[in-house]
Protein backbone atom coordinates (compact mmCIF):
# COMPACT_ATOMS: atom_id res chain seq x y z
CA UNK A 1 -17.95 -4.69 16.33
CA UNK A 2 -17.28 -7.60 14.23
CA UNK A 3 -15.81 -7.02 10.75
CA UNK A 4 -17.64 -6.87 7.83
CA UNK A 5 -14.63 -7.37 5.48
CA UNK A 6 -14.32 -9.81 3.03
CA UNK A 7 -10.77 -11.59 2.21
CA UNK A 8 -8.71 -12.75 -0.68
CA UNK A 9 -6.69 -15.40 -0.99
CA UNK A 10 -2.93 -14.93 -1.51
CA UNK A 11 -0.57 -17.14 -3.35
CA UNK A 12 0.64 -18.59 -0.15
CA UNK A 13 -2.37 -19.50 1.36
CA UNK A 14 -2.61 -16.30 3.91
CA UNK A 15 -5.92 -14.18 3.51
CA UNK A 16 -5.43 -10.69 2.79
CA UNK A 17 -8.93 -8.25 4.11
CA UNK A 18 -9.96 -6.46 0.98
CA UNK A 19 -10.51 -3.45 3.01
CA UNK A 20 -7.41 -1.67 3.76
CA UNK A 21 -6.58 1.37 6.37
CA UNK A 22 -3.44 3.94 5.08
CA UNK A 23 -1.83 5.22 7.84
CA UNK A 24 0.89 7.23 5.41
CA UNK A 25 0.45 11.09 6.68
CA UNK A 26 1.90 14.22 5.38
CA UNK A 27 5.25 15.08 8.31
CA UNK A 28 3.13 18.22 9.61
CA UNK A 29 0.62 16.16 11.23
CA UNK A 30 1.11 15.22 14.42
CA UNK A 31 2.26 11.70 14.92
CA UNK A 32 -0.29 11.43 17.64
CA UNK A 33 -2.95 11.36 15.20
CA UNK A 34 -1.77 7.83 13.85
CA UNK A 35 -2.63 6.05 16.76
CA UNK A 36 -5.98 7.87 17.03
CA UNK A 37 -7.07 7.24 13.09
CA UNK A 38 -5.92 3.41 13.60
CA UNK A 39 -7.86 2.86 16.65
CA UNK A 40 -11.28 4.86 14.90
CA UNK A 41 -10.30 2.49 11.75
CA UNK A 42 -10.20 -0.91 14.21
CA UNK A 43 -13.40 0.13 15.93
CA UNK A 44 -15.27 0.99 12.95
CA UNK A 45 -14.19 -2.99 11.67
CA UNK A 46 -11.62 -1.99 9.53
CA UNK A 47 -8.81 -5.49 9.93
CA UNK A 48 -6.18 -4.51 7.34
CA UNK A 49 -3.46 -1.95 8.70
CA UNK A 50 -0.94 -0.69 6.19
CA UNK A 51 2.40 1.00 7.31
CA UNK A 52 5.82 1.79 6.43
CA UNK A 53 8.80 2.27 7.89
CA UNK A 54 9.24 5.09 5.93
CA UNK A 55 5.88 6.52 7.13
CA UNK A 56 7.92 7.49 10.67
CA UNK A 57 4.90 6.23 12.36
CA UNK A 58 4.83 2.56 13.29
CA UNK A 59 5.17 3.09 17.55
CA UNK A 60 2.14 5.05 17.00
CA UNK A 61 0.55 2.58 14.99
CA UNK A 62 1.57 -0.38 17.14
CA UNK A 63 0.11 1.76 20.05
CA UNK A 64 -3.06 1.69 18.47
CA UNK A 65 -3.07 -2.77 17.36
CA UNK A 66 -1.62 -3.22 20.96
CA UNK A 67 -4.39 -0.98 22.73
CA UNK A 68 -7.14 -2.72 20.45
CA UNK A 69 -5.62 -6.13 21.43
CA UNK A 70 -5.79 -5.40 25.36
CA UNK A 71 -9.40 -4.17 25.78
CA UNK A 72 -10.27 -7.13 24.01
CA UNK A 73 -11.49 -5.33 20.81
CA UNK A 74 -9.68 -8.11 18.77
CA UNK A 75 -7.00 -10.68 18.62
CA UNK A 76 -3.40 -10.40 17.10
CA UNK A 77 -4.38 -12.99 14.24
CA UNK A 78 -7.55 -10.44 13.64
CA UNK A 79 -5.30 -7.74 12.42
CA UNK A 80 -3.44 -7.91 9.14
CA UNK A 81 -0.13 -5.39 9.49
CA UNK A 82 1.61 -4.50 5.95
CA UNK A 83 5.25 -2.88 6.99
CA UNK A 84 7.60 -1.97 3.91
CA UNK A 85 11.24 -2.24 3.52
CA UNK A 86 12.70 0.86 2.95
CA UNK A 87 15.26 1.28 -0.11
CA UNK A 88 17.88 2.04 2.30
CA UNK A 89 17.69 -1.31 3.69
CA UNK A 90 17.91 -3.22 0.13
CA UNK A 91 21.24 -4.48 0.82
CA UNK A 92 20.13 -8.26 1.76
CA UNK A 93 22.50 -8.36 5.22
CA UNK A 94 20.23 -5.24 6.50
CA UNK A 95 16.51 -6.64 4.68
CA UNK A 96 16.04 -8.66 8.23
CA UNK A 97 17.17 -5.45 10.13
CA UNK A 98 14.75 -3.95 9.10
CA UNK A 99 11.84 -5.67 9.39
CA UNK A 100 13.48 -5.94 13.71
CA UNK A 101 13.32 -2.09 13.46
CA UNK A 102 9.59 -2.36 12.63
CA UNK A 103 8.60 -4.81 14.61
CA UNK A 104 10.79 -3.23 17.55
CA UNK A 105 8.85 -0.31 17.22
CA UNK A 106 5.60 -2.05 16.93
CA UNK A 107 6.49 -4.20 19.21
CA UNK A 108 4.75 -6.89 17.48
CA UNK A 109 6.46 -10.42 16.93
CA UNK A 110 5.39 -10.55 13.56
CA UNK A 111 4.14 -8.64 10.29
CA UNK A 112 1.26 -10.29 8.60
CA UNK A 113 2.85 -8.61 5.45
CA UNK A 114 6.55 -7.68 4.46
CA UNK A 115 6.64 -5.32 0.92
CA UNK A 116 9.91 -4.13 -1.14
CA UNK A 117 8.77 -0.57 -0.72
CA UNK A 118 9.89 0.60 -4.10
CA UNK A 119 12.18 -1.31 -6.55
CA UNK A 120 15.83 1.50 -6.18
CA UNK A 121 18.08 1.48 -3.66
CA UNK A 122 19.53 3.96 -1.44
CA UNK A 123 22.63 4.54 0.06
CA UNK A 124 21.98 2.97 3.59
CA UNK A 125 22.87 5.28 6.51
CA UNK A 126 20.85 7.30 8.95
CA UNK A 127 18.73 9.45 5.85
CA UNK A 128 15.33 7.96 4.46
CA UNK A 129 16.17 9.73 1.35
CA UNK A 130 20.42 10.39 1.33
CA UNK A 131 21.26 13.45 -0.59
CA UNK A 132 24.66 14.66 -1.64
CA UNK A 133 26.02 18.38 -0.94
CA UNK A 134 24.16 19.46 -4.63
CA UNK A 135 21.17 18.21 -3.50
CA UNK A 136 21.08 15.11 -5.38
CA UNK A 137 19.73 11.40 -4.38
CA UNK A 138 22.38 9.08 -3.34
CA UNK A 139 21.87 5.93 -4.98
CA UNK A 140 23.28 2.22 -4.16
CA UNK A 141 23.80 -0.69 -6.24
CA UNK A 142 21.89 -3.64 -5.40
CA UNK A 143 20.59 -6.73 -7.11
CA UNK A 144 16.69 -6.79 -5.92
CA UNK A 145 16.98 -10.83 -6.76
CA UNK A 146 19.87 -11.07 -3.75
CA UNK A 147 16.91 -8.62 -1.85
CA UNK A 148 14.29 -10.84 -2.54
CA UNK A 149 16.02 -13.75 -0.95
CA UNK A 150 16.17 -12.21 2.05
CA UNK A 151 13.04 -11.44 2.23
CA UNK A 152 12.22 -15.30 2.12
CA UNK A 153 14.32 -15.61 4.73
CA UNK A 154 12.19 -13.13 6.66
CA UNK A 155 9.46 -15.02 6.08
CA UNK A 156 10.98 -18.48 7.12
CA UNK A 157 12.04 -16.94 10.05
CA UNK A 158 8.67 -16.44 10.77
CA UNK A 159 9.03 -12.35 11.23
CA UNK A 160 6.56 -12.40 8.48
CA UNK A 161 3.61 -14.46 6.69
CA UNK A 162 4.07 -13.17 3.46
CA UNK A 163 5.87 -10.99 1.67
CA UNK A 164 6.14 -9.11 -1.75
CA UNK A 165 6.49 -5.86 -3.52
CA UNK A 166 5.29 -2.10 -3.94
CA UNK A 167 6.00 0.28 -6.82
CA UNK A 168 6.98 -2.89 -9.33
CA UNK A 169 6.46 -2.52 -12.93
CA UNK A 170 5.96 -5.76 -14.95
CA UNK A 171 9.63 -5.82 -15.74
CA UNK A 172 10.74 -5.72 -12.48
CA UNK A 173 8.18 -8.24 -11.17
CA UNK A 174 9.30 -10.30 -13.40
CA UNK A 175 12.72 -10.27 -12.83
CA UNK A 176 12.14 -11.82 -9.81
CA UNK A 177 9.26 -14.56 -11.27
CA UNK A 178 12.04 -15.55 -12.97
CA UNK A 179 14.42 -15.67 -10.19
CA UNK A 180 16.86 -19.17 -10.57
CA UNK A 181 15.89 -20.90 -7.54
CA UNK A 182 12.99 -18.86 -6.51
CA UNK A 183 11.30 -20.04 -3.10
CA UNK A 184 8.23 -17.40 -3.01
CA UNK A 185 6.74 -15.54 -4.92
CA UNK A 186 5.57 -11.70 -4.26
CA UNK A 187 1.60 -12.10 -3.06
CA UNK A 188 1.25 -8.61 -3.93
CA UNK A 189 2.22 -5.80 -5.92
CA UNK A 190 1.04 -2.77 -3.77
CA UNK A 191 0.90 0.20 -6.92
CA UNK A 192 -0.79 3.93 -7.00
CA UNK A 193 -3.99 3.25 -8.72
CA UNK A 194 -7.09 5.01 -8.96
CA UNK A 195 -9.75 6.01 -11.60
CA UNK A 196 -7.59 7.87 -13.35
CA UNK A 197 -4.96 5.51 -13.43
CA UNK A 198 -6.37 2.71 -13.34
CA UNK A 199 -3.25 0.27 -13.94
CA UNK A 200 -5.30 -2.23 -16.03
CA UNK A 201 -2.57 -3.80 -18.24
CA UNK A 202 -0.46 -4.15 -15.09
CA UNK A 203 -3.92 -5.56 -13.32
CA UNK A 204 -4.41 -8.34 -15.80
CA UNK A 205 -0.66 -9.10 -15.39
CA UNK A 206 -0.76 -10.07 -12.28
CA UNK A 207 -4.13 -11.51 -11.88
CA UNK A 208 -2.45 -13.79 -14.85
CA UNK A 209 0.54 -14.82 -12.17
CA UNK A 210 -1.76 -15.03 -9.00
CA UNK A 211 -0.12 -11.80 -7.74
CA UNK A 212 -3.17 -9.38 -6.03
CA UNK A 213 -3.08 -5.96 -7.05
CA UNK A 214 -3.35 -3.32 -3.72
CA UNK A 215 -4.16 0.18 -4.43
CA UNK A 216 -2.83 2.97 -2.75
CA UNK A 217 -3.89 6.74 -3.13
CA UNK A 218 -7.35 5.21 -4.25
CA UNK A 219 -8.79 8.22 -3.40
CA UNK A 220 -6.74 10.46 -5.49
CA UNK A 221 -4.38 11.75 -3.13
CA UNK A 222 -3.39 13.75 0.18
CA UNK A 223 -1.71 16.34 -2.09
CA UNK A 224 1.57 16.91 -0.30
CA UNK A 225 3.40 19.75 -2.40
CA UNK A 226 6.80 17.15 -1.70
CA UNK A 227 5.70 14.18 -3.85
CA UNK A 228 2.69 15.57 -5.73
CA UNK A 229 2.19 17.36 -8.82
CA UNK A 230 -0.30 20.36 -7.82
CA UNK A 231 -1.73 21.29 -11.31
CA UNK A 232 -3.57 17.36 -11.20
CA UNK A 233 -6.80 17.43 -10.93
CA UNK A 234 -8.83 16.13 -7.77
CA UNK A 235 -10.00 12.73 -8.13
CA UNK A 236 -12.92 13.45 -6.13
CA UNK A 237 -14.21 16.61 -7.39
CA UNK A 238 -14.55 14.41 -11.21
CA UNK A 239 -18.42 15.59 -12.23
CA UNK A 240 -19.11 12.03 -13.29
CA UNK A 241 -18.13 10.48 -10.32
CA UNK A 242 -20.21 13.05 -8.46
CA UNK A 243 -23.59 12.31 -10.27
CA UNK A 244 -22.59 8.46 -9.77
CA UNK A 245 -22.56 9.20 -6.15
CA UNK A 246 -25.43 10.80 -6.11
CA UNK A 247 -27.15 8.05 -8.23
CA UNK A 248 -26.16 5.31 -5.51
CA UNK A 249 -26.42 7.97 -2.89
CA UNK A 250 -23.01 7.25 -1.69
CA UNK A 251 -19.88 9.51 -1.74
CA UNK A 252 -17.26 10.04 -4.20
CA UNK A 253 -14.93 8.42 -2.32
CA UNK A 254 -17.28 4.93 -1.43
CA UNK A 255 -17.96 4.87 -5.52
CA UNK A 256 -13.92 4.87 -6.65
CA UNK A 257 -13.44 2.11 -3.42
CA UNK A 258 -16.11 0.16 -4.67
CA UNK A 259 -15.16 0.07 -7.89
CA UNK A 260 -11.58 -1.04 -7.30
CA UNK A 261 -13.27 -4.18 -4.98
CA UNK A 262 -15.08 -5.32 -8.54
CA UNK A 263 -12.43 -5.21 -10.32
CA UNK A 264 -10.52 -7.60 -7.98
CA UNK A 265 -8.18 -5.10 -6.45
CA UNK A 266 -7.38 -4.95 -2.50
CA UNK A 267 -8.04 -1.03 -2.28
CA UNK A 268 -6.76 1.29 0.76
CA UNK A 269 -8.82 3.76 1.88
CA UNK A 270 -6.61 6.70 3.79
CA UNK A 271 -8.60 8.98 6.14
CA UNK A 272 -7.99 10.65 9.46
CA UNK A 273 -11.47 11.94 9.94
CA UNK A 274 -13.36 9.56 12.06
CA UNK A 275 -16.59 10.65 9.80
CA UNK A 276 -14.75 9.32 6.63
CA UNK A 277 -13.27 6.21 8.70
CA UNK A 278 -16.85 5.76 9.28
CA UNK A 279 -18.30 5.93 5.65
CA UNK A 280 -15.10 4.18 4.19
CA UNK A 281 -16.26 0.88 5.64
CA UNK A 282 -20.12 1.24 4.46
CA UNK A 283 -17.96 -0.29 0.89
CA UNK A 284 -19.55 -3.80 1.15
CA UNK A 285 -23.45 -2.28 1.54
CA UNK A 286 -23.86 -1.89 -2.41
CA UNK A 287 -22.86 -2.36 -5.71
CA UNK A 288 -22.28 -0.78 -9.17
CA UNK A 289 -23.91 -2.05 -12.36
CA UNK A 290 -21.49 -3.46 -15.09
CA UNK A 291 -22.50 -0.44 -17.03
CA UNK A 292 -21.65 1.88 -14.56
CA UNK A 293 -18.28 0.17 -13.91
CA UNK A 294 -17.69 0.35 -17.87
CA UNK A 295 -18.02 4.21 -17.36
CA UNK A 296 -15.47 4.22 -14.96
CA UNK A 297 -12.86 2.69 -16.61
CA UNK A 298 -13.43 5.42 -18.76
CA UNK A 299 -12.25 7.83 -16.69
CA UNK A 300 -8.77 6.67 -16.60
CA UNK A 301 -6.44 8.97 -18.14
CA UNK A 302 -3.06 7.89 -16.93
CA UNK A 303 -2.81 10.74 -14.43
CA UNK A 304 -0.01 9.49 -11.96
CA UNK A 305 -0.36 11.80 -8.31
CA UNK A 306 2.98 10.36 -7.13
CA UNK A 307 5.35 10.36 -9.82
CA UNK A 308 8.68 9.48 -7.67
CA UNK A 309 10.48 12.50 -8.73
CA UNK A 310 13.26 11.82 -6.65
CA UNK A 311 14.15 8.27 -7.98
CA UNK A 312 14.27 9.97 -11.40
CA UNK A 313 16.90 9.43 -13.47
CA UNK A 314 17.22 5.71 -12.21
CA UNK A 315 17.92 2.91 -15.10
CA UNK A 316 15.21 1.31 -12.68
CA UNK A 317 12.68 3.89 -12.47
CA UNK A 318 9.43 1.78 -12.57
CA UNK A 319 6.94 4.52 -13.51
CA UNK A 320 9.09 5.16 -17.19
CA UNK A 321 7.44 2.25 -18.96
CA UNK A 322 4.00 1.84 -19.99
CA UNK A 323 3.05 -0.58 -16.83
């Protein structure tokens, strides 16, 4: 099936799909099901694959691209791959290591995209998230400038096409704008941001400094009692985005994607179900009326699903300011 997708632009001159598959799954489901969800994803013409390292799930993932790639489904240069650096990994001698470890496990020769996963570093050892014997987050000291650089060495290297950032606030993004000597700039700013957060102020930002804006947890979110806040309410049950799907005759879910694509945001759409895989795509067969997206914004009440309780505390938190 060829993709429907439509592309933007990045600051470098790459094209980033629009359209993006989240592959990020809650640790009691089986790996397994990565590789299955990504292959539904390619077949149903989804292009843009985002992973982490974090996410414990990029040799599944890979499995999936490579699989695609050999029964001639698509090409390498058909698939955009997002990995993330992990904050472990912010020291700048182990920012290249990491991106091998991905790309080991994908075994892929390059990313299409290379993100700062979240703007606090981590003691770097074996542990995703280092703990001492009370419990508490280990973190490291590192300048995210000296981090940045090599991540532009990454991407002269060639490991990557483009890189940039996730979790940034405007502070922290520009911190690294304003980078003496800067070489490239972040493309992207991947953030949480869905109808009830809608991240506006930190939208027009960085439309202002040709940065795109990628949404994660779009969709509200998968819940997981580890990272998420269980008294928030479900995105998708909202009554007004219920009668708007039912005006459009759409789902919940297809109005808060679509509405993200008007706005200019690159929106990921997470989904193991091959029925909502399916329906995700159908994104690019309507549109909502400038009133309707008016009533939308409306709905934002600063609701955040993933508040990064375990960074708190950090003089770099990134979810303490306003945006």
């Amino acid at each position: 099936m060829n993709s429907k997708q439509q592309t933007v632009k990045l600051s470098d001159g790459h094209f980033i799909p629009v359209l993006g598959f989240g592959t990020y799954a809650p640790q009691e489901v089986p790996k397994t099901k990565a590789t299955e969800a990504t292959k539904i994803a390619i077949d149903a013409g989804f292009r843009h694959i985002d992973s982490a390292s974090m996410y414990q799930n990029e040799e599944e993932v890979g499995l999936a691209i490579r699989s695609k790639i050999a029964e001639g489904t698509v090409k390498r240069e058909d698939i955009f791959y997002t990995t993330k650096l992990w904050c472990t990994f912010h020291r700048p001698e182990l920012v290249q290591f990491g991106l091998e470890q991905s790309l080991k496990k994908l075994q892929l020769h390059y990313v299409d995209l290379y993100l700062i996963h979240f703007p606090i570093s981590l003691k770097p050892g074996e542990n995703y998230l280092p703990t001492d014997e009370n419990g508490k987050t280990i973190f490291d000291t590192v300048d995210l400038c000296a981090t940045w650089e090599a991540m532009e060495r990454c991407k002269d290297a060639g490991l990557t096409k483009s890189i940039g950032v996730s979790n940034f606030n405007r502070r922290q993004l520009e911190m690294i704008l304003n980078k003496p000597g800067l070489k490239y700039k972040p493309v992207c700013n991947q953030v949480e941001c869905h109808l009830y957060l809608n991240q506006g102020k930190l939208l027009d930002f960085c439309k202002s400094k040709d940065i795109v804006l990628v949404a994660y947890s779009a969709l509200g979110s998968h819940r997981e009692k580890k990272w998420v806040d269980q008294n928030t309410p479900i995105l998708l049950d909202d009554p007004v985005l219920g009668s708007m799907a039912k005006k459009y005759k759409r789902t919940p879910a297809l109005i808060a994607l679509r509405y993200q694509l008007q706005r200019g945001v690159v929106v990921l759409a997470k989904s193991f179900s091959e029925k909502r895989i399916k329906e995700n795509i159908q994104v690019f067969e309507f549109q909502l009326t400038s009133e309707d997206m008016k009533v939308l914004d409306g709905l934002n009440k600063n609701i955040r699903y993933i508040p990064g309780s375990i960074f708190k505390g950090h003089p770099e938190f990134p979810f303490s300011d306003e945006y």
